[in-house]
Protein backbone atom coordinates (compact mmCIF):
# COMPACT_ATOMS: atom_id res chain seq x y z
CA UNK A 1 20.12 -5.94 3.72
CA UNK A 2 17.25 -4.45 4.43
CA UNK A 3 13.73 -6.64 4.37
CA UNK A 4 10.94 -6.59 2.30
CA UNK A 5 7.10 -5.05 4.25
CA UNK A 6 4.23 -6.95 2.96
CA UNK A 7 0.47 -5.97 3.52
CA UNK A 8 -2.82 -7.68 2.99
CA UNK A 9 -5.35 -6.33 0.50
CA UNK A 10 -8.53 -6.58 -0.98
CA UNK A 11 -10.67 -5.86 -3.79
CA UNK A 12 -14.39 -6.93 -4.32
CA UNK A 13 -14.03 -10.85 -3.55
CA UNK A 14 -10.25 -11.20 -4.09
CA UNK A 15 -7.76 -11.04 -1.19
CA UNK A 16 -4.45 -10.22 -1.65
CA UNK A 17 -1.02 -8.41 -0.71
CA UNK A 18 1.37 -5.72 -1.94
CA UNK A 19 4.87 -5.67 -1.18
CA UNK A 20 7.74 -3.08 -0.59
CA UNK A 21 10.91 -4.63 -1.87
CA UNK A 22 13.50 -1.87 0.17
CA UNK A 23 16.49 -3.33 -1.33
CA UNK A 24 15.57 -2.80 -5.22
CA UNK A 25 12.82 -0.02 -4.05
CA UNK A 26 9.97 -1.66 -5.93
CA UNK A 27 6.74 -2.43 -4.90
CA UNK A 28 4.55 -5.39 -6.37
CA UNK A 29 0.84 -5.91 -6.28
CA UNK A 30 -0.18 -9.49 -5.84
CA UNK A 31 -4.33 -9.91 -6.52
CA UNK A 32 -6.01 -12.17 -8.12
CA UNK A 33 -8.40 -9.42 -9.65
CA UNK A 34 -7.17 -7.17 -12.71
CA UNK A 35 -9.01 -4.38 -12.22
CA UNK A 36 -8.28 -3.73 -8.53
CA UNK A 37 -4.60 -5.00 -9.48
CA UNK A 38 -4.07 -2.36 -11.88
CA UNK A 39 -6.10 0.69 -9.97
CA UNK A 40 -3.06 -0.44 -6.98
CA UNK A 41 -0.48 -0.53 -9.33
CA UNK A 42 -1.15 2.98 -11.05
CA UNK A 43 -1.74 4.80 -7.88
CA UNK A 44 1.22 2.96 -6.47
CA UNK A 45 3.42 3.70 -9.64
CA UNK A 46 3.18 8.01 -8.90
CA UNK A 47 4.25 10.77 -6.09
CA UNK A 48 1.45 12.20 -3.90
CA UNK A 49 1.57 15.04 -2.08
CA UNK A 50 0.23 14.36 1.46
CA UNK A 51 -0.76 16.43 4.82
CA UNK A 52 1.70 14.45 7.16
CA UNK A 53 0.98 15.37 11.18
CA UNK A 54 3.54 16.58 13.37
CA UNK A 55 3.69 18.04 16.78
CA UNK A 56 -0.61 18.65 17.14
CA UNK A 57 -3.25 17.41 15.21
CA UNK A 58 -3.71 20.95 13.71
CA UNK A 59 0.16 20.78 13.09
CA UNK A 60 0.39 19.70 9.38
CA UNK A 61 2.74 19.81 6.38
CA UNK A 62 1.97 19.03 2.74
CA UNK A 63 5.07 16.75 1.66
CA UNK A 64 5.70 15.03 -1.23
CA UNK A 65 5.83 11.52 -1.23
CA UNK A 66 7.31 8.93 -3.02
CA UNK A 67 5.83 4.93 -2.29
CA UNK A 68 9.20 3.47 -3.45
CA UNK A 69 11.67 5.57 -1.88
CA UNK A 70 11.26 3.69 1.53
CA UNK A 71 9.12 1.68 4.13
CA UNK A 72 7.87 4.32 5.80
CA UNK A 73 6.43 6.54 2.71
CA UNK A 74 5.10 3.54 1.06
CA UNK A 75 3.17 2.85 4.49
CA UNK A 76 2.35 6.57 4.19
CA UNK A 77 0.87 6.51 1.11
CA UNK A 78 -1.17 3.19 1.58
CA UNK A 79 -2.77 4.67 4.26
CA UNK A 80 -4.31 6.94 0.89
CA UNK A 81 -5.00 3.62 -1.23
CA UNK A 82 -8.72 3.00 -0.58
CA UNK A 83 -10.10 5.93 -0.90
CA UNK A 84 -8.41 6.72 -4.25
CA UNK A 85 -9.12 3.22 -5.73
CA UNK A 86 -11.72 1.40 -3.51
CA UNK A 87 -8.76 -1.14 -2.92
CA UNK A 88 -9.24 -1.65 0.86
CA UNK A 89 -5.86 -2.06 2.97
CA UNK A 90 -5.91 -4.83 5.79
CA UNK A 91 -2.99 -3.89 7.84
CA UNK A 92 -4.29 -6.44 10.84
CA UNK A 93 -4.76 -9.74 8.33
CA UNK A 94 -1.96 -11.83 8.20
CA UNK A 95 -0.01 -11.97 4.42
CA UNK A 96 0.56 -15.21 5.25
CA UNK A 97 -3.33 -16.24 5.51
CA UNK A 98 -4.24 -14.17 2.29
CA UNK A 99 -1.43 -16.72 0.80
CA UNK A 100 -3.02 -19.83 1.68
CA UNK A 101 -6.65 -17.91 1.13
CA UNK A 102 -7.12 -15.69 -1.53
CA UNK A 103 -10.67 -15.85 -1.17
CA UNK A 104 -13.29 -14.37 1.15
């Protein structure tokens, strides 16, 4: 079984996480804001077609990519999240904190 990848997020005052469920393939937004909730789970919710590096930094490939078809891909494509929604991605804050703290 494989386990679930959690990340912290953010939106205006609100923290809060999103997390990849790889055994059912679902992701779920958990924020305390409905707005920046919603903006996550839309972009979240659809393919995007991203210029994934390979060998060189000029070496690139436009691949479509799917959030909920695995870890990696939906790590890909919150790498994209903030500066489609303004939902900023904390990938150094502890879920666990954001938990106990869902405030700044």
């Amino acid at each position: 079984m494989e386990k679930n990848f959690s990340v912290a997020i953010s939106y205006k005052d609100n923290l809060g996480y999103v997390e990849y469920d790889a055994a059912e393939k679902k992701i779920n937004v958990f924020l305390n804001d409905e707005e920046g909730k919603q903006k996550t789970e839309n972009f979240l919710s659809q393919v995007h077609i991203i210029a994934v590096p390979h060998e060189t930094l000029l070496d690139f490939t436009e691949e479509k990519i799917d959030p909920t078809s695995d870890v990696e891909s939906f790590q890909i494509v919150m790498t994209r999240l903030w500066e489609a929604t303004g939902v900023h991605v904390d990938w150094s804050r502890p879920v666990e904190y954001v938990k106990l703290h869902p405030h700044y």
